[in-house]
N, C-alpha and C. Protein backbone atom coordinates (compact mmCIF):
# COMPACT_ATOMS: atom_id res chain seq x y z
N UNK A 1 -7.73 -17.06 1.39
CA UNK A 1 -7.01 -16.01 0.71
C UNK A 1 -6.14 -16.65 -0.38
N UNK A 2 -6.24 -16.45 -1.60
CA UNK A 2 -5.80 -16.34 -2.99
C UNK A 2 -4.14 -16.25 -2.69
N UNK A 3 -3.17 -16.59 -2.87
CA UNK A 3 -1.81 -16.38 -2.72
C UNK A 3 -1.68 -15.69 -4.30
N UNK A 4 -0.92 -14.65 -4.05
CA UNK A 4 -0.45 -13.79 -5.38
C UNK A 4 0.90 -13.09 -4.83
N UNK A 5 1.65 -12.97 -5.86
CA UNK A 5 3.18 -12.11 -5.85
C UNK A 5 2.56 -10.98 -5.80
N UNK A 6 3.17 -10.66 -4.23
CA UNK A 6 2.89 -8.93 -3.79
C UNK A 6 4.36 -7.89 -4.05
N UNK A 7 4.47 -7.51 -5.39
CA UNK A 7 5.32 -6.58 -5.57
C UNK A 7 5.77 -4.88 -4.36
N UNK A 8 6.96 -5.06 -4.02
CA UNK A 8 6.97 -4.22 -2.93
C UNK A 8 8.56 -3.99 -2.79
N UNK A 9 8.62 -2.38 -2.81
CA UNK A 9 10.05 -2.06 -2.46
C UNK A 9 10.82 -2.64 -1.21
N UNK A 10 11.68 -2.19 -1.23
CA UNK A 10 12.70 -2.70 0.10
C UNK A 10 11.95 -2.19 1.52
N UNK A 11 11.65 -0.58 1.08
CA UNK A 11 10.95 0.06 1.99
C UNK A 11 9.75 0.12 2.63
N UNK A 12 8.91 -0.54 1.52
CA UNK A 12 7.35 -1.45 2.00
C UNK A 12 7.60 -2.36 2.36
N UNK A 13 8.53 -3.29 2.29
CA UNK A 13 8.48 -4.60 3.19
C UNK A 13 9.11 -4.13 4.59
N UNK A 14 10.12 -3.49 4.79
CA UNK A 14 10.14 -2.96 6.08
C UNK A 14 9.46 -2.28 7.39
N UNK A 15 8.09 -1.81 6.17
CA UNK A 15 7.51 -0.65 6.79
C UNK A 15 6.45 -2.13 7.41
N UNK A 16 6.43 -2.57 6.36
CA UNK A 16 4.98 -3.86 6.76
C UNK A 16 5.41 -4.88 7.66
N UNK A 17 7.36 -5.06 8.26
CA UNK A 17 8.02 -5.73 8.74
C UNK A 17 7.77 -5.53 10.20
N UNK A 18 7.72 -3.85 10.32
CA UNK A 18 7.20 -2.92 10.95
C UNK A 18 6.04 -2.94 11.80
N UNK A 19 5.03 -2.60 10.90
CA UNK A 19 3.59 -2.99 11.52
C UNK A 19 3.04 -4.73 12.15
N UNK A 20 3.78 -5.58 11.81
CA UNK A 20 3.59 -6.25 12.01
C UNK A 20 4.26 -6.64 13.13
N UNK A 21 5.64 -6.14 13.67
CA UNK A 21 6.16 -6.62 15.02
C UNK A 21 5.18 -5.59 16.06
N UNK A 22 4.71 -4.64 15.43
CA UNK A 22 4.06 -3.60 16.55
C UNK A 22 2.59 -4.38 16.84
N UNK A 23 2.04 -5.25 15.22
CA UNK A 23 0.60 -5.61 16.16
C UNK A 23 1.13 -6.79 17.07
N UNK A 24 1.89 -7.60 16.91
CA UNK A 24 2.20 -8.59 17.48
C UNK A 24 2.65 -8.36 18.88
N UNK A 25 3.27 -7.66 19.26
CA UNK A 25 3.28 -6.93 20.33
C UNK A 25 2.82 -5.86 21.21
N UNK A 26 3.16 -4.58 20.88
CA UNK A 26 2.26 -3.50 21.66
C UNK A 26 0.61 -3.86 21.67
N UNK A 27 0.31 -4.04 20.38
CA UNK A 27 -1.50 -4.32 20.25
C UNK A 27 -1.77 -5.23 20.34
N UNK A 28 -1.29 -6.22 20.80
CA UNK A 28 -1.91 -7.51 21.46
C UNK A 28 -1.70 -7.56 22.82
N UNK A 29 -0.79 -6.96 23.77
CA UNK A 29 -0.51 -6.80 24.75
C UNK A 29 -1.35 -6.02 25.25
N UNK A 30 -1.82 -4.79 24.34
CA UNK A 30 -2.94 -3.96 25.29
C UNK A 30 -3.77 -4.26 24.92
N UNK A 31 -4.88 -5.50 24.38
CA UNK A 31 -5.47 -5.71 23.73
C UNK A 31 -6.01 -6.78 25.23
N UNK A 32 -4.75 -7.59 25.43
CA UNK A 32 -4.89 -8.50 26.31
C UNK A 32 -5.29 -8.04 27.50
N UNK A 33 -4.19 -6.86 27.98
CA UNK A 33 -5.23 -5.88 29.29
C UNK A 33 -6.29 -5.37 29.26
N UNK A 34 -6.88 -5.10 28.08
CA UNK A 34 -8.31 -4.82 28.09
C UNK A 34 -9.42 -5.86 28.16
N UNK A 35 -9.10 -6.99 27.59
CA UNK A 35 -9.81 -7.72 28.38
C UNK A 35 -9.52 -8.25 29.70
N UNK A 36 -8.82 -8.43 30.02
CA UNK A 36 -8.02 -8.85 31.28
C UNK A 36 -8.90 -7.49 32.09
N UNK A 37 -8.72 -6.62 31.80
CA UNK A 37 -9.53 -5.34 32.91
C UNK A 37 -11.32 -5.78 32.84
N UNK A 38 -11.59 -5.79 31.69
CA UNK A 38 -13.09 -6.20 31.64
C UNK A 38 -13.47 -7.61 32.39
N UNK A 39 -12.54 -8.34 32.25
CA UNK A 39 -13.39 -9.45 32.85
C UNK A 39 -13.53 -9.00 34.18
N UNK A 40 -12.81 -8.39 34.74
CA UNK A 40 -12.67 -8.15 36.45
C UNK A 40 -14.19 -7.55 36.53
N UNK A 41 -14.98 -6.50 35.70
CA UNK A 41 -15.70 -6.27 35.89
C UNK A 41 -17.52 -7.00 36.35
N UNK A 42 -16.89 -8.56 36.23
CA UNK A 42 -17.84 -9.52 36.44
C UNK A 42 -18.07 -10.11 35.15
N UNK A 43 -19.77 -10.46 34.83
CA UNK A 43 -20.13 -10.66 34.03
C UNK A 43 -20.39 -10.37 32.83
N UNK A 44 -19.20 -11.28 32.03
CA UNK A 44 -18.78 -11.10 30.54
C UNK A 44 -20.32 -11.13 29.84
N UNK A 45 -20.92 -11.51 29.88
CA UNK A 45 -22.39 -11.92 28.82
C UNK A 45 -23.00 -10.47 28.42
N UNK A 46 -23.04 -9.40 29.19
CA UNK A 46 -23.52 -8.11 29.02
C UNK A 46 -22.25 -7.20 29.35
N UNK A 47 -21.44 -7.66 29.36
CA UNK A 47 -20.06 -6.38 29.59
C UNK A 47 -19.36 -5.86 28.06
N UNK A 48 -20.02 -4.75 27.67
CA UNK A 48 -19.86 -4.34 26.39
C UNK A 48 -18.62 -4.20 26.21
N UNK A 49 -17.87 -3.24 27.37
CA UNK A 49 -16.07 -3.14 27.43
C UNK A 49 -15.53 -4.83 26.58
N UNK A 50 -15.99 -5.96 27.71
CA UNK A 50 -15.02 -7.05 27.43
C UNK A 50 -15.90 -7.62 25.60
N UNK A 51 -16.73 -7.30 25.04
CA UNK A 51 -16.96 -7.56 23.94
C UNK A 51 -16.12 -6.44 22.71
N UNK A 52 -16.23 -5.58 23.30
CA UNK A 52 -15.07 -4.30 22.41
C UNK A 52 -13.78 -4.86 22.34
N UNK A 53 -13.20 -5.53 23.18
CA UNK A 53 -11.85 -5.80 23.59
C UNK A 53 -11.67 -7.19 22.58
N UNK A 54 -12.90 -8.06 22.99
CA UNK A 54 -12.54 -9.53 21.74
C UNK A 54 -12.86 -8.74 20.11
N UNK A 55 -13.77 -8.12 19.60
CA UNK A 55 -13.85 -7.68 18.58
C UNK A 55 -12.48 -6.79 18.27
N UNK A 56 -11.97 -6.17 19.11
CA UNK A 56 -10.38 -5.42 18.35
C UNK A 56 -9.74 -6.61 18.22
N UNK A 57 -9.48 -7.68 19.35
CA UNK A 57 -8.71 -8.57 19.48
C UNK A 57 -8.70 -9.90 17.77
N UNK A 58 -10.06 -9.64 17.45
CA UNK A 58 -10.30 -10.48 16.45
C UNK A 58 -9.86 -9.76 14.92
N UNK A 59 -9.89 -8.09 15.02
CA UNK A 59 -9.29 -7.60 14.07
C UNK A 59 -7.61 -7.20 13.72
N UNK A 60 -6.70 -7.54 14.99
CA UNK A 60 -5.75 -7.08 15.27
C UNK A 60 -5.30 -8.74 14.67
N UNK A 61 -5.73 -9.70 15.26
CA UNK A 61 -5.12 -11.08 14.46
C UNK A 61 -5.43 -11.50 13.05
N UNK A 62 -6.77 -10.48 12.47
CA UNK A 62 -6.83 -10.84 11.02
C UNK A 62 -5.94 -10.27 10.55
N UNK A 63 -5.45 -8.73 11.22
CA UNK A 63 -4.29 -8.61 9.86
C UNK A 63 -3.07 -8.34 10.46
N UNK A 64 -2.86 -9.04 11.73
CA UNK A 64 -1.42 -10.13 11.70
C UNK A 64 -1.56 -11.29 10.42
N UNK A 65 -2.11 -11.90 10.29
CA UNK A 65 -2.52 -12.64 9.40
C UNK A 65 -2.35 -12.29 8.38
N UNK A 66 -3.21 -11.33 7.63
CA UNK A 66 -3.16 -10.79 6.32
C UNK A 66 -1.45 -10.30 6.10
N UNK A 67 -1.40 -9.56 6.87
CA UNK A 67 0.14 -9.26 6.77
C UNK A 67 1.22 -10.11 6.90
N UNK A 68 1.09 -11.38 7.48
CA UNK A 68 2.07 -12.35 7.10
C UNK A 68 2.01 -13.18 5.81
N UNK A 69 0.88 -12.73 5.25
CA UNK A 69 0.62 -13.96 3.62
C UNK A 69 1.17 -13.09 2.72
N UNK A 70 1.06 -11.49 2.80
CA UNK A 70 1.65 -10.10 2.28
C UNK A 70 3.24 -10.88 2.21
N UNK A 71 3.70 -10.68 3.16
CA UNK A 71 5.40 -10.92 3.46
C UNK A 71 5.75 -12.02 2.38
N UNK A 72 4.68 -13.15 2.83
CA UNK A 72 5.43 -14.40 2.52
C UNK A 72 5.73 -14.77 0.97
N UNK A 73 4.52 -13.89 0.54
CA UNK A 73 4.18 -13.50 -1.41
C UNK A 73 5.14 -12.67 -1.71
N UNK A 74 5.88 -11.58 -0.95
CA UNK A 74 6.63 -10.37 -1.24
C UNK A 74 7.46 -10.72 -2.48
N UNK A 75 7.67 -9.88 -3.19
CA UNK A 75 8.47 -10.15 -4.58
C UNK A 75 9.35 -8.76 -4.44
N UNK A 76 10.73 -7.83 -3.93
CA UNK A 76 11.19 -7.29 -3.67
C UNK A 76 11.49 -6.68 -4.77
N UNK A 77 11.33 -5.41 -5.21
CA UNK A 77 11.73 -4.77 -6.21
C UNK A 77 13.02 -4.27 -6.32
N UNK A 78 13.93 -4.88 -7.48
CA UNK A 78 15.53 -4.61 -7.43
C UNK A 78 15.53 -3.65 -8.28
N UNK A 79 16.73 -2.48 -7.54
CA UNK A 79 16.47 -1.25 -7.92
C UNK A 79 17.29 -1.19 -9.02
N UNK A 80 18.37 -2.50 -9.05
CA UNK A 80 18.99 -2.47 -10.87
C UNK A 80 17.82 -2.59 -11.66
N UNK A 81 16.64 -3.53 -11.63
CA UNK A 81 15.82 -3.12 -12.43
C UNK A 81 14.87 -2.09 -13.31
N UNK A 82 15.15 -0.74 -11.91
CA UNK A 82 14.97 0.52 -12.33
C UNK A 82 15.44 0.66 -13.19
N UNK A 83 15.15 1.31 -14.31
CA UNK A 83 15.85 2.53 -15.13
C UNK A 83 15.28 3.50 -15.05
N UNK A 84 15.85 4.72 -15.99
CA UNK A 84 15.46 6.38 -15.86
C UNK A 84 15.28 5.80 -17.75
N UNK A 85 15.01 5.09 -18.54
CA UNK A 85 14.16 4.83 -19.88
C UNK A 85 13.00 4.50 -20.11
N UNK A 86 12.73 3.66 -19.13
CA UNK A 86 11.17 3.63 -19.33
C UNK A 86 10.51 3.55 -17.54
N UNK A 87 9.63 3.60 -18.36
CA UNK A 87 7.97 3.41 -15.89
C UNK A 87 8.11 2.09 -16.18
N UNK A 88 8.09 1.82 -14.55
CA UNK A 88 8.23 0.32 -14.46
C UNK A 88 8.28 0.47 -13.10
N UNK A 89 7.57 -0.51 -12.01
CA UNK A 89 7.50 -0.09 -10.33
C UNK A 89 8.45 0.06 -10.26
N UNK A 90 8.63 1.26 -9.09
CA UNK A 90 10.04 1.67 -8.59
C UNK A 90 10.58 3.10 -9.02
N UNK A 91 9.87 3.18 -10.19
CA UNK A 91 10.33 4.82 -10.85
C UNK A 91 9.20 5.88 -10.46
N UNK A 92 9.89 6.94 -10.27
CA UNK A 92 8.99 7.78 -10.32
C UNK A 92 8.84 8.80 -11.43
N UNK A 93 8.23 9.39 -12.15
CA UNK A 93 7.65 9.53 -13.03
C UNK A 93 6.84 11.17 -12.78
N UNK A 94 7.96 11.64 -13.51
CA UNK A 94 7.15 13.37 -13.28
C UNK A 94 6.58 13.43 -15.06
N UNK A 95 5.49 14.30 -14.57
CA UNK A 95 3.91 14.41 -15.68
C UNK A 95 3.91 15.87 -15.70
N UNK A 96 3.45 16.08 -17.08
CA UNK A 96 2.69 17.17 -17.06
C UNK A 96 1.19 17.28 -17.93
N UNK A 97 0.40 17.50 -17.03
CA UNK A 97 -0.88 17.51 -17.54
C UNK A 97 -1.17 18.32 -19.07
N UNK A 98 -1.36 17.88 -20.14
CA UNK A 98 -1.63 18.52 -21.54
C UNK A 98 -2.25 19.83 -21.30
N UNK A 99 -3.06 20.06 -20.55
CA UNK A 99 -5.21 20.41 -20.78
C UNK A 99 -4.34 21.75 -19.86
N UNK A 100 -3.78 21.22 -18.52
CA UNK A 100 -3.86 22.40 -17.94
C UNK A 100 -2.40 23.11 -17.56
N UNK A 101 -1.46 22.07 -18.04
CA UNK A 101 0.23 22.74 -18.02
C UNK A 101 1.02 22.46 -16.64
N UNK A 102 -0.11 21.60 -15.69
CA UNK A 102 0.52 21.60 -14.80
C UNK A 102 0.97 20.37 -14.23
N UNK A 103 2.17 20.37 -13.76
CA UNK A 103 3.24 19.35 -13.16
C UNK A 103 3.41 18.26 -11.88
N UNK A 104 3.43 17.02 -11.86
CA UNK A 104 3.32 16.51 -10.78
C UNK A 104 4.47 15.58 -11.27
N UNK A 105 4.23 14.61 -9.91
CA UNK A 105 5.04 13.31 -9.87
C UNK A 105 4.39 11.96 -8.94
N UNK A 106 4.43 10.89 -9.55
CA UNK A 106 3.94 9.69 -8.81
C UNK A 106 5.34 8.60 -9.00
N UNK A 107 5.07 7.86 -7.61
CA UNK A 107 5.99 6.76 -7.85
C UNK A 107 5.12 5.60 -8.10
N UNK A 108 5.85 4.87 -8.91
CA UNK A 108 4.46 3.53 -9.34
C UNK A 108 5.26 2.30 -8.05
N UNK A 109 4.05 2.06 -7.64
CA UNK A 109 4.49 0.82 -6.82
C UNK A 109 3.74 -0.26 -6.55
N UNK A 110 3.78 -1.39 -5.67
CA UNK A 110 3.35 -2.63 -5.75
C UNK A 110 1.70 -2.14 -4.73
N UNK A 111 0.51 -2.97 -5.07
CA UNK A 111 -0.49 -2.57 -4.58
C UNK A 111 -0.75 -2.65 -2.99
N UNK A 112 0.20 -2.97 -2.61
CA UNK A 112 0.36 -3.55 -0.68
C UNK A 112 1.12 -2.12 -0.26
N UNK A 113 2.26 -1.17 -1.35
CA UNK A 113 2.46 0.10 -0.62
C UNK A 113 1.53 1.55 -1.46
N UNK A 114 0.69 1.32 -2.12
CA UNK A 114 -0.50 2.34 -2.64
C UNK A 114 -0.40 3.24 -1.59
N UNK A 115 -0.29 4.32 -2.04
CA UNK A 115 -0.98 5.46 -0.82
C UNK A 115 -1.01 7.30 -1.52
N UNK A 116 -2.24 6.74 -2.47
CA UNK A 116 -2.22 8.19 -3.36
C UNK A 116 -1.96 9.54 -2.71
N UNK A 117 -2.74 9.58 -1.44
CA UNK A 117 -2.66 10.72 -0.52
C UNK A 117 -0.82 11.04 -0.71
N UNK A 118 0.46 10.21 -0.95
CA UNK A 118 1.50 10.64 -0.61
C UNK A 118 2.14 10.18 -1.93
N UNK A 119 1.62 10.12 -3.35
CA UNK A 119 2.04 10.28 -4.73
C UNK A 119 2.26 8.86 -4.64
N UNK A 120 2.06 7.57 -4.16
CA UNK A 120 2.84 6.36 -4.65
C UNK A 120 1.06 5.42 -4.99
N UNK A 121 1.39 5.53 -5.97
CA UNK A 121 -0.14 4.94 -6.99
C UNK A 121 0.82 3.19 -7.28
N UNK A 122 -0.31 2.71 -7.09
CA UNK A 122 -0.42 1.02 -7.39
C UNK A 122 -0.04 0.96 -9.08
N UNK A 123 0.61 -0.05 -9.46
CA UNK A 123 0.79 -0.62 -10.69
C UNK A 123 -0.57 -1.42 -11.15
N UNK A 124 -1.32 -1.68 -10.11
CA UNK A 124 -2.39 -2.58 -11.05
C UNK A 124 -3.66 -0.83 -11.05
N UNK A 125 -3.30 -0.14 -10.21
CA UNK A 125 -4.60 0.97 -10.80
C UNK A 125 -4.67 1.36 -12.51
N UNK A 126 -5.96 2.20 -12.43
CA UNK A 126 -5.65 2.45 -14.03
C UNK A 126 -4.76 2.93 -14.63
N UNK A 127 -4.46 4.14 -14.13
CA UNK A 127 -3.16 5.30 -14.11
C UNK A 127 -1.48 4.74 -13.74
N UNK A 128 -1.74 4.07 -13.00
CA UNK A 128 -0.17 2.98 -12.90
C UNK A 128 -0.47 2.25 -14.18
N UNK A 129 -1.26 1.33 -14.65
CA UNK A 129 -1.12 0.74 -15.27
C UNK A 129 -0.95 1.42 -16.48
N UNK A 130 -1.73 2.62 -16.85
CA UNK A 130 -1.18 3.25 -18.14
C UNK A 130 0.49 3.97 -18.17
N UNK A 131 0.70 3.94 -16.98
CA UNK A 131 1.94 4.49 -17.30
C UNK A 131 3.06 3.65 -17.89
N UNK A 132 2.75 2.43 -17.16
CA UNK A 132 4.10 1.12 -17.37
C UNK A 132 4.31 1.08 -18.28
N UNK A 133 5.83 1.05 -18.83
CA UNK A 133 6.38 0.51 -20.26
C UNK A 133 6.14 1.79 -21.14
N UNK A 134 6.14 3.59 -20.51
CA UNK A 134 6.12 4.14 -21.47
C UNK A 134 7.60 4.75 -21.55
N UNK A 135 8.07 6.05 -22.32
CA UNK A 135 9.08 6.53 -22.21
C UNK A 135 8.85 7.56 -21.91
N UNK A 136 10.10 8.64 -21.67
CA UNK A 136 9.89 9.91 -21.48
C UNK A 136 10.00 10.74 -23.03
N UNK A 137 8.44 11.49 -22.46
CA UNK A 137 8.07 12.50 -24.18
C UNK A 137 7.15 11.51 -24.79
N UNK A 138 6.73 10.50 -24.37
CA UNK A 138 5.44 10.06 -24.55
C UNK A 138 4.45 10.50 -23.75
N UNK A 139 3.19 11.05 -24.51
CA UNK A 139 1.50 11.72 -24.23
C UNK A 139 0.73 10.21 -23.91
N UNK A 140 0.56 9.97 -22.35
CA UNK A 140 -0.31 8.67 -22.41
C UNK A 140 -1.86 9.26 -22.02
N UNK A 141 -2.53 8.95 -22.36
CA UNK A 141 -3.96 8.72 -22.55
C UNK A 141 -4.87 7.59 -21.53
N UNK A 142 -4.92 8.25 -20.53
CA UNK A 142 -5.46 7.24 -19.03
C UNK A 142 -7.06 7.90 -19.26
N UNK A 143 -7.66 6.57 -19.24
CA UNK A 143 -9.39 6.66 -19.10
C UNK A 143 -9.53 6.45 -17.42
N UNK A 144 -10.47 7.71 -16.90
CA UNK A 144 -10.62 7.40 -15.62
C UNK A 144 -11.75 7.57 -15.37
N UNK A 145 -12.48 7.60 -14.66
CA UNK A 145 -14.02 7.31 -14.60
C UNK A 145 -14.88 9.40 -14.49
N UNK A 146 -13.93 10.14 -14.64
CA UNK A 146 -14.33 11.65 -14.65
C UNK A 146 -14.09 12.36 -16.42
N UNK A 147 -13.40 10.93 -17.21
CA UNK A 147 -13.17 11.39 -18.50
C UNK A 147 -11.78 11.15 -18.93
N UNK A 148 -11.29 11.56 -19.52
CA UNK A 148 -9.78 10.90 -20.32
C UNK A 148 -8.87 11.82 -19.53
N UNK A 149 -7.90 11.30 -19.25
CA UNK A 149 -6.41 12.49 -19.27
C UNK A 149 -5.25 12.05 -20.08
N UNK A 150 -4.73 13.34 -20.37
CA UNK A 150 -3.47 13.09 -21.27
C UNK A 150 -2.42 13.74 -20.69
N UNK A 151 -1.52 12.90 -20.29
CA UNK A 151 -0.43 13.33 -19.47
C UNK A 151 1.04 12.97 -20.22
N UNK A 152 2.02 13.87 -20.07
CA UNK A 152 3.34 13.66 -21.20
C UNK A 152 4.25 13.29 -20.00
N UNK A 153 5.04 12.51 -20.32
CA UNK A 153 6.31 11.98 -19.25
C UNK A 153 7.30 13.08 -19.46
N UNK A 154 7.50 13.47 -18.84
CA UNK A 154 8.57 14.48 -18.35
C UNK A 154 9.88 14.00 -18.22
N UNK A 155 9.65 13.22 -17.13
CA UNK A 155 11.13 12.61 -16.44
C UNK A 155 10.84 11.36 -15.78
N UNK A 156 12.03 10.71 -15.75
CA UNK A 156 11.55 9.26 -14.94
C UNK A 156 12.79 9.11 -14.46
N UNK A 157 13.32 8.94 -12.94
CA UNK A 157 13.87 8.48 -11.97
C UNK A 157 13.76 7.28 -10.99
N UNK A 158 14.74 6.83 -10.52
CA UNK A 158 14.61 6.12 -9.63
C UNK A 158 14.29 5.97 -8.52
């Protein structure tokens, strides 16, 4: 794995501070009784249970793993760096669509807390990336793979 500065609020490193004491514990602990129960069942060579149990067991330590190289890259986003003048991770950024008049908001953030389903879009996507470094009452022009959009900055908060 490639080491790169993983840009991430206070609140993504907590959350990932998070998941990571829970796999390290709860899910390795029941991870361990499940095989621990399967072996009782005799012979491991055809005991599908105790092969289910090393295959979670082998995915639950890759991303303990992955998630500790996450941490160790973390680059913490300081919220003096915010401003409400221009997008830049950390702001959120209310839009209004040109074409159809209608209004949203995304927060741009580091690609380790992405989670479009809940408005927080990655800085390296296309649409994060067109936003960065604009102002508010600038029309940006994001190419996305369904055709162009033109979206006007509204407002930008912290």
């Amino acid at each position: 794995m490639v080491d790169r500065e993983e840009m991430m609020t206070k609140e993504g490193l907590q959350k990932l501070e998070d998941e990571l004491e829970y796999l390290k514990t709860t899910r390795r602990r029941e991870v361990a009784d499940r095989i621990k129960q399967a072996r009782e069942f005799g012979d491991i060579s055809e005991n599908s249970e105790y092969e289910d149990a090393k295959n979670e067991q082998a995915l639950i330590e890759g991303s303990i793993l992955t998630i500790e190289q996450k941490l160790r890259n973390a680059k913490i986003i300081d919220d003096s760096d915010v401003t409400i003048d221009i997008v830049s991770i950390g702001s959120t950024v209310h839009l209004q669509d040109m074409k159809t008049n209608r209004e949203f908001a995304y927060t741009i953030v580091g690609s380790v807390e992405a989670d479009p389903v809940n408005n927080l879009i990655s800085n390296e996507s296309p649409v994060g990336k067109a936003l960065l470094g604009h102002f508010i009452g600038d029309v940006v022009e994001i190419a996305v793979p369904v055709g162009t959009l033109n979206w006007k900055i509204v407002s930008i908060n912290k």
